[in-house]
N, C-alpha and C. Protein backbone atom coordinates (compact mmCIF):
# COMPACT_ATOMS: atom_id res chain seq x y z
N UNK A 1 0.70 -20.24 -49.27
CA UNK A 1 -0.58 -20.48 -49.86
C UNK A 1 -1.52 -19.29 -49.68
N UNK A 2 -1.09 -18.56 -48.91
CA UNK A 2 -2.05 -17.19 -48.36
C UNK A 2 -2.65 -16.72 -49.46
N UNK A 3 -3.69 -15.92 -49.83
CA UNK A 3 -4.45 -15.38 -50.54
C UNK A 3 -4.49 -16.33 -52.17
N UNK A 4 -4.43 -17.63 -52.20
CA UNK A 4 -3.84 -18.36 -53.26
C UNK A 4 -5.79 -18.76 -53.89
N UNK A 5 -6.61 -18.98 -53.05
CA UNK A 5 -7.89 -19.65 -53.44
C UNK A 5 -8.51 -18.71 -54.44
N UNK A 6 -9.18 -19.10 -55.44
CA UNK A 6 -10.14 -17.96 -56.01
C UNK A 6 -11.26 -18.66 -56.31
N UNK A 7 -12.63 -17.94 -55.92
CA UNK A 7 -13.75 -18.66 -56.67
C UNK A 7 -14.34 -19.11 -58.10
N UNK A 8 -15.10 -19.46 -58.04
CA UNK A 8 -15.36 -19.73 -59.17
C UNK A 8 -15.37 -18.62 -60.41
N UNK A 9 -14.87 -18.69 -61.55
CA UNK A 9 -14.56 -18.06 -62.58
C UNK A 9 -13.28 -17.20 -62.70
N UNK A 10 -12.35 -17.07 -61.34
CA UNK A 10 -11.69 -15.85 -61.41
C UNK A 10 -10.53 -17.33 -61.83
N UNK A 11 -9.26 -16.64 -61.36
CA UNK A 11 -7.81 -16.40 -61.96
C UNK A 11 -7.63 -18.86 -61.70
N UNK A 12 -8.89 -19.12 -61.09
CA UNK A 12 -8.25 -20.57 -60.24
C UNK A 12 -8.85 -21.05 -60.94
N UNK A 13 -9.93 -20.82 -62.30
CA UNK A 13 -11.07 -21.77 -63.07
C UNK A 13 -12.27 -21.95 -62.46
N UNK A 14 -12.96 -22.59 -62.94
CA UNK A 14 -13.92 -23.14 -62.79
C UNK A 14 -13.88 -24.88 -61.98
N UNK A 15 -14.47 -24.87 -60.66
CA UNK A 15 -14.02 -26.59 -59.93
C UNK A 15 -15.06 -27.04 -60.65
N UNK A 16 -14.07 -28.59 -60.68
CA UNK A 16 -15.09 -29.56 -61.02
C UNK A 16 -16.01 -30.24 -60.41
N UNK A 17 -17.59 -30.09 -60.69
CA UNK A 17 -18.48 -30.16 -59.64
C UNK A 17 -19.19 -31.37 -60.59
N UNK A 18 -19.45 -32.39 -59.89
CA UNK A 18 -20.17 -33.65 -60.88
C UNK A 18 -20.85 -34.50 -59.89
N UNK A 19 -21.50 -35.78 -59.97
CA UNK A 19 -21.97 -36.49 -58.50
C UNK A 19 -22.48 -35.96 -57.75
N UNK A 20 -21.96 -35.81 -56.53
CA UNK A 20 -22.60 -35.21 -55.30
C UNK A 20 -22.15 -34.23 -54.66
N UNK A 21 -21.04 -33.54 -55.72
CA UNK A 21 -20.36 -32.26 -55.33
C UNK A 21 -21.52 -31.74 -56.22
N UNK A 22 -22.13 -32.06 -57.40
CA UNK A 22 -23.03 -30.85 -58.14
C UNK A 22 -23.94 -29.73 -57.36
N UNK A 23 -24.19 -30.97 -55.95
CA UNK A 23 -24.58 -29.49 -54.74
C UNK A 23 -23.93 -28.73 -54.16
N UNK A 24 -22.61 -28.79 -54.60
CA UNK A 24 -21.84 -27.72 -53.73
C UNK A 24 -22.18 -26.43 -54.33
N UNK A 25 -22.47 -25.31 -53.62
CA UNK A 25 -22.66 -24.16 -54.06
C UNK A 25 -21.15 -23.49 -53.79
N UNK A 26 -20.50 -22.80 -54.88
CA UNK A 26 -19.47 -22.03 -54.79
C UNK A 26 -19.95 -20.80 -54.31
N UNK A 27 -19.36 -20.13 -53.84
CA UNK A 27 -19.51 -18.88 -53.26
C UNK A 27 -18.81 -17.92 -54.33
N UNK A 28 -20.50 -17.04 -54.53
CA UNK A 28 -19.44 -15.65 -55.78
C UNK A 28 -18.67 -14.96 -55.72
N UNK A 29 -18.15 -14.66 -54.47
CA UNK A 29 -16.81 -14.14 -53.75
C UNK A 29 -16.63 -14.63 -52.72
N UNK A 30 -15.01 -14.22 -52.52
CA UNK A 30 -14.54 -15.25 -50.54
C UNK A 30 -15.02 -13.92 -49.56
N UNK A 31 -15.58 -13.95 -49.06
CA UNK A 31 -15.54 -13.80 -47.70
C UNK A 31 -14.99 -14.00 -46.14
N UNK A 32 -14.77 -13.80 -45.58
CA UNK A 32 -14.03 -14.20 -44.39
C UNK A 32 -15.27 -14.51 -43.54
N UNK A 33 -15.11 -16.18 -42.90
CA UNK A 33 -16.18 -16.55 -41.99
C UNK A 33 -15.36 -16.46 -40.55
N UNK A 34 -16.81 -15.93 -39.82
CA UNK A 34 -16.50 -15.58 -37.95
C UNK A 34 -15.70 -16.99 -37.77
N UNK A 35 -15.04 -16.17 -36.84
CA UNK A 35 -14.10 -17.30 -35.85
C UNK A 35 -14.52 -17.56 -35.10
N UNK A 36 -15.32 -19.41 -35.66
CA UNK A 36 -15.92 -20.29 -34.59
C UNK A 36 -15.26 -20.61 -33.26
N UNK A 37 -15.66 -20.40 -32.38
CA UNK A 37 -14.88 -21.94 -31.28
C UNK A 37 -15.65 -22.86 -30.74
N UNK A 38 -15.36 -23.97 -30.70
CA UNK A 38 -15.77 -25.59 -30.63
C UNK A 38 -14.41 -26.13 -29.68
N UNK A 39 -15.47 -27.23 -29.19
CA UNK A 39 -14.34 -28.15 -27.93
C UNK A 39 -13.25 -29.01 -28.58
N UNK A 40 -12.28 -29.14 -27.73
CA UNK A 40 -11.59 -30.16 -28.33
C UNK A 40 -11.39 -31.49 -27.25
N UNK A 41 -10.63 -32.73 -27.92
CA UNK A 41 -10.89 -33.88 -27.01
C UNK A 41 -10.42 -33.80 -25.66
N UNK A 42 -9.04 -32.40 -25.44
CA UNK A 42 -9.18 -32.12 -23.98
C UNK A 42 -9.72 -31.51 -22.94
N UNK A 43 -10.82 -30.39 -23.32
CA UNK A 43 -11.49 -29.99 -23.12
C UNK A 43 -11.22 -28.48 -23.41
N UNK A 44 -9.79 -28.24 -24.54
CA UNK A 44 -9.98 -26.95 -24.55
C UNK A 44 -10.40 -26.49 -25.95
N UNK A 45 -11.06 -24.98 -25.64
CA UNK A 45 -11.63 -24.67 -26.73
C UNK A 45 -10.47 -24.41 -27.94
N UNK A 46 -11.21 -24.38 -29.61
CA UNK A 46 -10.09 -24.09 -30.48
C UNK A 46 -11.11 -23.46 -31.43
N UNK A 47 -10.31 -22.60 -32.56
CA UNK A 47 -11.20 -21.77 -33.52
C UNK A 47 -10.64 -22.16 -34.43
N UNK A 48 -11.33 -21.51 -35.42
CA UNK A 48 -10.97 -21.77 -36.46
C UNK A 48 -9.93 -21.03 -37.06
N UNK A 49 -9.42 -19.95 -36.29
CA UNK A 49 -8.31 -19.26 -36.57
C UNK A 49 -7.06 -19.94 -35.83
N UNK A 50 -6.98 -21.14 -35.14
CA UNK A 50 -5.78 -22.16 -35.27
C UNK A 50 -5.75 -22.67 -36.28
N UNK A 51 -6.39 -22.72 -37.47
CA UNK A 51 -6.34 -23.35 -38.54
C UNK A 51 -6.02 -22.73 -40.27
N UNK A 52 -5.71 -21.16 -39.13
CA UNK A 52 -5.44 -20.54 -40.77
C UNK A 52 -3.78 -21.12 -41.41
N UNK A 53 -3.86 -20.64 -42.56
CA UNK A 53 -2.98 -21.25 -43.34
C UNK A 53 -3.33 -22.82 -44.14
N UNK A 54 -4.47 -22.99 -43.85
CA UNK A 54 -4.73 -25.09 -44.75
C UNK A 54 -6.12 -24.64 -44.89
N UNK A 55 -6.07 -25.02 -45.99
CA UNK A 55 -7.34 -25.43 -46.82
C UNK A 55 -8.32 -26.54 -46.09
N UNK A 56 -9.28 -25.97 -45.05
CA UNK A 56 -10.69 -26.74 -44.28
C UNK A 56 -11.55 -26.88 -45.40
N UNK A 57 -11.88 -28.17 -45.11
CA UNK A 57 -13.18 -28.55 -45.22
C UNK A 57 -14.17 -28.97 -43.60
N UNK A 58 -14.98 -28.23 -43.37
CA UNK A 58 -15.53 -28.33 -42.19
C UNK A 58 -16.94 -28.40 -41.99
N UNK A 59 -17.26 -29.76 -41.80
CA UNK A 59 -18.29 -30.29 -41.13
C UNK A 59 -19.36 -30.12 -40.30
N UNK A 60 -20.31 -29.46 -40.45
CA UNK A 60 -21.26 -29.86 -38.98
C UNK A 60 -22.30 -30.87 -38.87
N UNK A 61 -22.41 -31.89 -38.04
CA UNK A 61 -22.84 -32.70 -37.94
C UNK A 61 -22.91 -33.26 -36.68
N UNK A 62 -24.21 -34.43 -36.35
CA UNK A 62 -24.42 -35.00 -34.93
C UNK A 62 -24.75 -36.38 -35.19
N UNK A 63 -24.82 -36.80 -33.88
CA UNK A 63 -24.31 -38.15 -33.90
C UNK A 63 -26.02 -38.86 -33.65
N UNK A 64 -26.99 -37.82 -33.31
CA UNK A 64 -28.53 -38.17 -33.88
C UNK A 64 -29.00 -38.14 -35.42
N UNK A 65 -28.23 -37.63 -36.15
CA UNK A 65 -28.39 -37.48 -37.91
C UNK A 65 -28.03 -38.32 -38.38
N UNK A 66 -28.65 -39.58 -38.81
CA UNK A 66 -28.63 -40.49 -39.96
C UNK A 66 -28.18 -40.06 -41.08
N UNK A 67 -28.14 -38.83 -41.67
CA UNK A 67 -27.17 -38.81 -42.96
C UNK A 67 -25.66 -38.43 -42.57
N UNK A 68 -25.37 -38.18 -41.46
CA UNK A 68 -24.03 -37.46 -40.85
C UNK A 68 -23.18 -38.74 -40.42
N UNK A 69 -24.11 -40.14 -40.00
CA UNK A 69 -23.63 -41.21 -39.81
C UNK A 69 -23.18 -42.21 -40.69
N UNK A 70 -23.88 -41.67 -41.93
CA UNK A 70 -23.48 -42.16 -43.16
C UNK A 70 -22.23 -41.50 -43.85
N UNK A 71 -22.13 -40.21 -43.74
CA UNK A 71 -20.79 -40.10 -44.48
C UNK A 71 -19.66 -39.81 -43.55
N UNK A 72 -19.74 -39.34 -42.44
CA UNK A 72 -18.95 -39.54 -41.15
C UNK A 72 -17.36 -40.72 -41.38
N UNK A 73 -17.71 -41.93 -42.01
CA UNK A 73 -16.58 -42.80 -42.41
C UNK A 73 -15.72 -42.28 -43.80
N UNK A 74 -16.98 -41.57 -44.91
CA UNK A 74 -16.18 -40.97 -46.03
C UNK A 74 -15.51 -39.68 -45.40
N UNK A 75 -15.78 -38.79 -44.52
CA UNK A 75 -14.61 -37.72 -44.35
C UNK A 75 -13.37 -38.41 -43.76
N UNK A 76 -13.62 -38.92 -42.92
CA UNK A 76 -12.49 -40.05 -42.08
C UNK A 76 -11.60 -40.62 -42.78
N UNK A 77 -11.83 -41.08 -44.00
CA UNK A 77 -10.99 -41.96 -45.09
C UNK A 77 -10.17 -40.06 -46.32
N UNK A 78 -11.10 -39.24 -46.20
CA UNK A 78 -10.59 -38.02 -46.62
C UNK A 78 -9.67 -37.31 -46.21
N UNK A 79 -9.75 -37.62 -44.47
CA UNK A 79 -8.72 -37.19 -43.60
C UNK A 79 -7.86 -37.81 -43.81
N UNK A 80 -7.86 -39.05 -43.91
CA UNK A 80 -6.82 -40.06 -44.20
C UNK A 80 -5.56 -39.66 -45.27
N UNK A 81 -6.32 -39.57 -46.34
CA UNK A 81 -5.66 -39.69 -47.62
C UNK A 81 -4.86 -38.36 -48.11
N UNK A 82 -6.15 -36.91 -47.62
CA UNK A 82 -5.56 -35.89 -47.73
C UNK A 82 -4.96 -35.02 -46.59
N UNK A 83 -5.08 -35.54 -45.64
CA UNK A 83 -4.77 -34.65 -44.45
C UNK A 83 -2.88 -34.17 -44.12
N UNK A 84 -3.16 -33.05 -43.85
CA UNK A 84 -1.68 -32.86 -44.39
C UNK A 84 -1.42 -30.91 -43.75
N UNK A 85 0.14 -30.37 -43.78
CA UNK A 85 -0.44 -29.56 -43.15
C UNK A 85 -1.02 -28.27 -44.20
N UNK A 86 -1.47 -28.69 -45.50
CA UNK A 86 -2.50 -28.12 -46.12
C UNK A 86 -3.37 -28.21 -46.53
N UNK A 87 -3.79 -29.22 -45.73
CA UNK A 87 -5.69 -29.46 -45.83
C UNK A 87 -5.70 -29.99 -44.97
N UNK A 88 -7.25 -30.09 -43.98
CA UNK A 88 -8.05 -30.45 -42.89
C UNK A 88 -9.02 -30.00 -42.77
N UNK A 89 -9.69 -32.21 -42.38
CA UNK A 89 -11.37 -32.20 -42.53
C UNK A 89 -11.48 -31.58 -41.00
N UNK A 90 -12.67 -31.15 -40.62
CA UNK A 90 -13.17 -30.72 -39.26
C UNK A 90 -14.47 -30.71 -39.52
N UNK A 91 -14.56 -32.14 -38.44
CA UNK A 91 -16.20 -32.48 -38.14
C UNK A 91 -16.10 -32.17 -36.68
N UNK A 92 -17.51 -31.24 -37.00
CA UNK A 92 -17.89 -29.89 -35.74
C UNK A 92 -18.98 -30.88 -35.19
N UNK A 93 -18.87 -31.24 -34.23
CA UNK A 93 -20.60 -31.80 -33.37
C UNK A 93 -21.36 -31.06 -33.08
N UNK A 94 -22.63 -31.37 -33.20
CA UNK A 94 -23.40 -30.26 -32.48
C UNK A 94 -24.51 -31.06 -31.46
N UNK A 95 -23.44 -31.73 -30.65
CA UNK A 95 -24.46 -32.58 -30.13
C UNK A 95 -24.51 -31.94 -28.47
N UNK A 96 -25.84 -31.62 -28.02
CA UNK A 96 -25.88 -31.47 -25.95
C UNK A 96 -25.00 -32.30 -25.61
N UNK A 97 -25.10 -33.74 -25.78
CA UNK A 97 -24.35 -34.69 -24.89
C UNK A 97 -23.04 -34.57 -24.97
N UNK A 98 -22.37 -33.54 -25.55
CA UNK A 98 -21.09 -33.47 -25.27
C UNK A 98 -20.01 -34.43 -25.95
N UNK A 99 -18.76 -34.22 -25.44
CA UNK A 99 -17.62 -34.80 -26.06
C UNK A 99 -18.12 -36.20 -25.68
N UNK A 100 -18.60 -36.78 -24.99
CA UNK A 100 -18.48 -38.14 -24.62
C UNK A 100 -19.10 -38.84 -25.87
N UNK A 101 -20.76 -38.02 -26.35
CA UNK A 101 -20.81 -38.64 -27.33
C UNK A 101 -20.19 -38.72 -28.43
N UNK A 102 -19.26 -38.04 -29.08
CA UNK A 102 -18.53 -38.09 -30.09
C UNK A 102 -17.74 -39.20 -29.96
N UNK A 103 -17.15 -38.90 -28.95
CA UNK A 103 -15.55 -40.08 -28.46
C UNK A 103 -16.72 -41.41 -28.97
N UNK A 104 -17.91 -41.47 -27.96
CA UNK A 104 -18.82 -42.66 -28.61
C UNK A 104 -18.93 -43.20 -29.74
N UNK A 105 -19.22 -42.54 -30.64
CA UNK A 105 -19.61 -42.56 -32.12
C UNK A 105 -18.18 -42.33 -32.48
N UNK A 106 -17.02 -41.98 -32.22
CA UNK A 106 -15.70 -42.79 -32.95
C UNK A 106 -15.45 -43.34 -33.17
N UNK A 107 -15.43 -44.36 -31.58
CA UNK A 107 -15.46 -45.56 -31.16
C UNK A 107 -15.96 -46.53 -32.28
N UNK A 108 -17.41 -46.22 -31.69
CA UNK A 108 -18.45 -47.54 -32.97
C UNK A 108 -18.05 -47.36 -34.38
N UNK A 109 -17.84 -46.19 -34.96
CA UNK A 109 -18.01 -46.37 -36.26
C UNK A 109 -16.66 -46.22 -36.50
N UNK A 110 -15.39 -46.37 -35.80
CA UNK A 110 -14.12 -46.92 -36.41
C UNK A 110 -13.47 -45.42 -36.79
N UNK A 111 -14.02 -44.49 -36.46
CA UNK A 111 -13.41 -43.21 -37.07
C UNK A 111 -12.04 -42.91 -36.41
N UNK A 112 -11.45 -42.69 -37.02
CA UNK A 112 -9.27 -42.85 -36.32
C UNK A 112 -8.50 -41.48 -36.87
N UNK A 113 -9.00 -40.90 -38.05
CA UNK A 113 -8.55 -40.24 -38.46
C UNK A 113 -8.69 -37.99 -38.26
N UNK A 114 -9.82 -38.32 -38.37
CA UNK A 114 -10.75 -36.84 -38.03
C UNK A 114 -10.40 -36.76 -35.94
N UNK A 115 -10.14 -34.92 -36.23
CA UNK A 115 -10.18 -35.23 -34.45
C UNK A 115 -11.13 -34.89 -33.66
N UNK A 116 -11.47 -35.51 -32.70
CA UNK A 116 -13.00 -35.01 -31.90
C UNK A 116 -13.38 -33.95 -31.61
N UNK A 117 -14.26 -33.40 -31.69
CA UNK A 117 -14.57 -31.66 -32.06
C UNK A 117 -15.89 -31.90 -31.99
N UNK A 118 -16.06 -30.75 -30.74
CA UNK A 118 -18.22 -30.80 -30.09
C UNK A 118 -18.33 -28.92 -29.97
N UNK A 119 -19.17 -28.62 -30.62
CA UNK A 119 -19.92 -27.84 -29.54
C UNK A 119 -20.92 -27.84 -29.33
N UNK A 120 -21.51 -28.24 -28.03
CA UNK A 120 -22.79 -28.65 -27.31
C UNK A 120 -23.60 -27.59 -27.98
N UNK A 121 -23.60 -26.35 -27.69
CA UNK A 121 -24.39 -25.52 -27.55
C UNK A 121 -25.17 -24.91 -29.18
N UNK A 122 -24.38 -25.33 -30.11
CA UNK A 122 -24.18 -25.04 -31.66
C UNK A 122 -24.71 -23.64 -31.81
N UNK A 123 -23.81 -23.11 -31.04
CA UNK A 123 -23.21 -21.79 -31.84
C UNK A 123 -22.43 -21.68 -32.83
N UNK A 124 -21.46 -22.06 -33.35
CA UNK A 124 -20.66 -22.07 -34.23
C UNK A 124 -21.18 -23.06 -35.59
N UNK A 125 -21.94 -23.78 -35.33
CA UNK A 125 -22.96 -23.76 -36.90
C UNK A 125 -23.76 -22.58 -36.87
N UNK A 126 -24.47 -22.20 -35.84
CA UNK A 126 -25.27 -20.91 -36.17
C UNK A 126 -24.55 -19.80 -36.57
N UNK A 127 -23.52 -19.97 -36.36
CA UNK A 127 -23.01 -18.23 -36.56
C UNK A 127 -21.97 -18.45 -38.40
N UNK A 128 -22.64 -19.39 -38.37
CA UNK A 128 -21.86 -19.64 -40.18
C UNK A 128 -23.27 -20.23 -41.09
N UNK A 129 -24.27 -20.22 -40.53
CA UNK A 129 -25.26 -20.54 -41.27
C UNK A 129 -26.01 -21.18 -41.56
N UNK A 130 -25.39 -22.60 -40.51
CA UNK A 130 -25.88 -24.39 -40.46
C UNK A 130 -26.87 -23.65 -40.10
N UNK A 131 -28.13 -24.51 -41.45
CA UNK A 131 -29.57 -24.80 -40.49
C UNK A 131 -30.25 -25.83 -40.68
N UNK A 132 -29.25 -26.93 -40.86
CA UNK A 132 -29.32 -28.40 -41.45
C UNK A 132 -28.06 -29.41 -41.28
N UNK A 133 -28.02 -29.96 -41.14
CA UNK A 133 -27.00 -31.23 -40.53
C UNK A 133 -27.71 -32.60 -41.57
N UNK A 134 -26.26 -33.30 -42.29
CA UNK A 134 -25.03 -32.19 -41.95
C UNK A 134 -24.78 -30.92 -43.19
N UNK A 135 -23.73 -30.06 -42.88
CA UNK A 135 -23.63 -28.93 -43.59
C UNK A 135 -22.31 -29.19 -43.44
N UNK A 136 -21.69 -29.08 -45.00
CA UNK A 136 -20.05 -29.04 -45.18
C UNK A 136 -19.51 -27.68 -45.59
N UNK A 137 -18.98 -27.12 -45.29
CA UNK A 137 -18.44 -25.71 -45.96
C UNK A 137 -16.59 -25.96 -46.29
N UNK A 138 -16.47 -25.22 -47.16
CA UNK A 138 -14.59 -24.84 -47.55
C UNK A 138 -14.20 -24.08 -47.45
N UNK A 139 -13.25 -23.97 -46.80
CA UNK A 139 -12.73 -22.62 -46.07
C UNK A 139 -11.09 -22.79 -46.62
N UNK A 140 -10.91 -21.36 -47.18
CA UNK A 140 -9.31 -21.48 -48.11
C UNK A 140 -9.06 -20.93 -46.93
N UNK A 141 -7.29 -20.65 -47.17
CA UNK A 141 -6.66 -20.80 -45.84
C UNK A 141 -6.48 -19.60 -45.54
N UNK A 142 -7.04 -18.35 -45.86
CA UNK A 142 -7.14 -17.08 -45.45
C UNK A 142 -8.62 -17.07 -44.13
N UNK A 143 -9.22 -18.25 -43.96
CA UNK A 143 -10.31 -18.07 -43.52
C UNK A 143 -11.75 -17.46 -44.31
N UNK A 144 -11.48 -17.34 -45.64
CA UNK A 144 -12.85 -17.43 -45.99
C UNK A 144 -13.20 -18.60 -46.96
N UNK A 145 -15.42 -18.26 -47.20
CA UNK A 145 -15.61 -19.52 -47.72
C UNK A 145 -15.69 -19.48 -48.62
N UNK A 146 -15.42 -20.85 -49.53
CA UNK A 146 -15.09 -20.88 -50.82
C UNK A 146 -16.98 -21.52 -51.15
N UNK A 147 -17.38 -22.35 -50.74
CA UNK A 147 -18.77 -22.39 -50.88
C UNK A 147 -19.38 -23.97 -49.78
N UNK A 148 -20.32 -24.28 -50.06
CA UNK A 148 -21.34 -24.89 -49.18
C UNK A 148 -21.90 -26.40 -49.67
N UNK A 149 -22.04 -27.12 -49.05
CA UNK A 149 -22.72 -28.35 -49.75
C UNK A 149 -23.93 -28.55 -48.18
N UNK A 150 -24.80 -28.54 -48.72
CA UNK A 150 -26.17 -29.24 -47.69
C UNK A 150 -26.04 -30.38 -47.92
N UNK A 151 -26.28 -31.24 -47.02
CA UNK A 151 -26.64 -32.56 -46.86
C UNK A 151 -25.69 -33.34 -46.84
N UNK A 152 -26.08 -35.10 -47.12
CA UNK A 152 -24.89 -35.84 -47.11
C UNK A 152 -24.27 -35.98 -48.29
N UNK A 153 -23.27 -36.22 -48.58
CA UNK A 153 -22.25 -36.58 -49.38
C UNK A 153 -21.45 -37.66 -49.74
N UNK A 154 -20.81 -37.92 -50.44
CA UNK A 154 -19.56 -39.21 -50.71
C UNK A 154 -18.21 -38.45 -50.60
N UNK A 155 -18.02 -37.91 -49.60
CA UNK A 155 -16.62 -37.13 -49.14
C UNK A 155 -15.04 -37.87 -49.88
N UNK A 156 -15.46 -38.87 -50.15
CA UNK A 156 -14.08 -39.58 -50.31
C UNK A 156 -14.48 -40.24 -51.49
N UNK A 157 -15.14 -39.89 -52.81
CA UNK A 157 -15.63 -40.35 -53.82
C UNK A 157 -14.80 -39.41 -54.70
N UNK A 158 -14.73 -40.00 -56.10
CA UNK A 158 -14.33 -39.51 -57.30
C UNK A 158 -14.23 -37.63 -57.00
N UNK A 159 -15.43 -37.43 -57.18
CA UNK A 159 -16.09 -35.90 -57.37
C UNK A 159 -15.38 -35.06 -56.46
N UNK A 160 -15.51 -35.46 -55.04
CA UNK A 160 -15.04 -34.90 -53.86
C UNK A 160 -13.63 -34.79 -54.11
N UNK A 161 -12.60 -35.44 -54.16
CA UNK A 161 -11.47 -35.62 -53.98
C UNK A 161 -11.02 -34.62 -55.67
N UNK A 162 -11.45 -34.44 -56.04
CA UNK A 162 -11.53 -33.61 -57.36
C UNK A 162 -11.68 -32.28 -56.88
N UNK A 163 -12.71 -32.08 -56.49
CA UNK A 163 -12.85 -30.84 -55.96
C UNK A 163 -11.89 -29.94 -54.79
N UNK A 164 -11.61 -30.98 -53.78
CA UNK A 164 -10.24 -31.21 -53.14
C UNK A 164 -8.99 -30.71 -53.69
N UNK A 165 -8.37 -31.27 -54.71
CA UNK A 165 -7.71 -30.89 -55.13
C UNK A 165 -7.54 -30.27 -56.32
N UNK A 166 -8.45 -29.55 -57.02
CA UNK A 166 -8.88 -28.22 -57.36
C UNK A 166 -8.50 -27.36 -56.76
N UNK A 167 -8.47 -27.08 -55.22
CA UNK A 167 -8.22 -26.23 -54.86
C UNK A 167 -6.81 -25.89 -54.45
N UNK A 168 -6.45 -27.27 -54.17
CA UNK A 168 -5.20 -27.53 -53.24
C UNK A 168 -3.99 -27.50 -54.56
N UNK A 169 -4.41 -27.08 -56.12
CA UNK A 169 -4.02 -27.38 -57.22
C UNK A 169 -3.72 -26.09 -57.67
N UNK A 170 -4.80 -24.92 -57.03
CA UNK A 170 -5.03 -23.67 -56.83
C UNK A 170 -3.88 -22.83 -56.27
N UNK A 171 -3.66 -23.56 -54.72
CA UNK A 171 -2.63 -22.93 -54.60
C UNK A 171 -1.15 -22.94 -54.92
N UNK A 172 -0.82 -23.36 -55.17
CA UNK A 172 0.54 -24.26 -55.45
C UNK A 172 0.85 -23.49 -56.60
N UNK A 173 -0.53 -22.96 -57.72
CA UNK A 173 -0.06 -22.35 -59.26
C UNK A 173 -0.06 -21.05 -58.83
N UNK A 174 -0.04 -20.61 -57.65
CA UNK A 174 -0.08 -18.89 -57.72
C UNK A 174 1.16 -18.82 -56.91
């Protein structure tokens, strides 16, 4: 799949952006984004360069954000359906309280699918641009971004899952 993504207009088309993807901003070229690291549920750190090779969609969000709690179950059901080893959702916490609160807010809201992922300190939204929660970005599997959506979303709606596999449709034809 390596170098397979292209943005908008080049050799991959134009994605289909409709609903609540119409905020996704594509990015006019890929770029390569810094290699975050964020906790994982054992306490060791992981980047985002364990993840090259699959098409991320990656999350930042906290478990104080009312819109992050709202679509938090649609990435979960996204993970579900598309998760695979060429695509993965990654919801980044950016919560002080640590892994405990996440494991928390799994718990309650039934989330089974997405894996627990904190960094207290939210560096790794800062150093990609979050300055709002939540913030979704797409990352093709070279590590750069394909583009951005602010706010909440229907992750697991018509539009989304379109856009999804747009890309994942992307690579497979090159």
């Amino acid at each position: 799949m390596a170098g397979s993504i292209f943005p908008a207009g080049a050799d991959g088309g134009t994605p289909p952006l409709s609903g609540d993807m119409a905020n996704f901003n594509v990015s006019a070229e890929l770029k390569p984004v810094p290699d975050i690291a964020f906790e994982a549920l054992d306490g060791t750190t992981l980047s985002l360069r364990a993840f090259r090779g699959k098409l991320l969609l990656v999350n930042f969000w906290a478990t104080w954000c009312g819109p992050c709690r709202q679509e938090m179950p649609e990435l979960d059901a996204l993970q579900a359906e598309f998760g695979s080893d060429r695509f993965e959702v990654l919801a980044i916490g950016q919560d002080i309280g640590g892994m405990e609160k996440v494991t928390g807010f799994f718990a309650d809201y039934g989330i089974r699918h997405l894996r627990p992922l904190n960094d207290r300190r939210s560096a790794s939204g800062r150093s990609l641009g979050v300055f709002g929660l939540p913030t979704t970005l797409l990352i093709d599997d070279e590590g750069r971004e394909i583009g951005r959506l602010v706010g909440p979303a229907a992750w697991h709606g018509p539009a989304a899952k379109a856009l999804i596999r747009h890309y994942l449709d992307a690579a497979v034809k090159t």
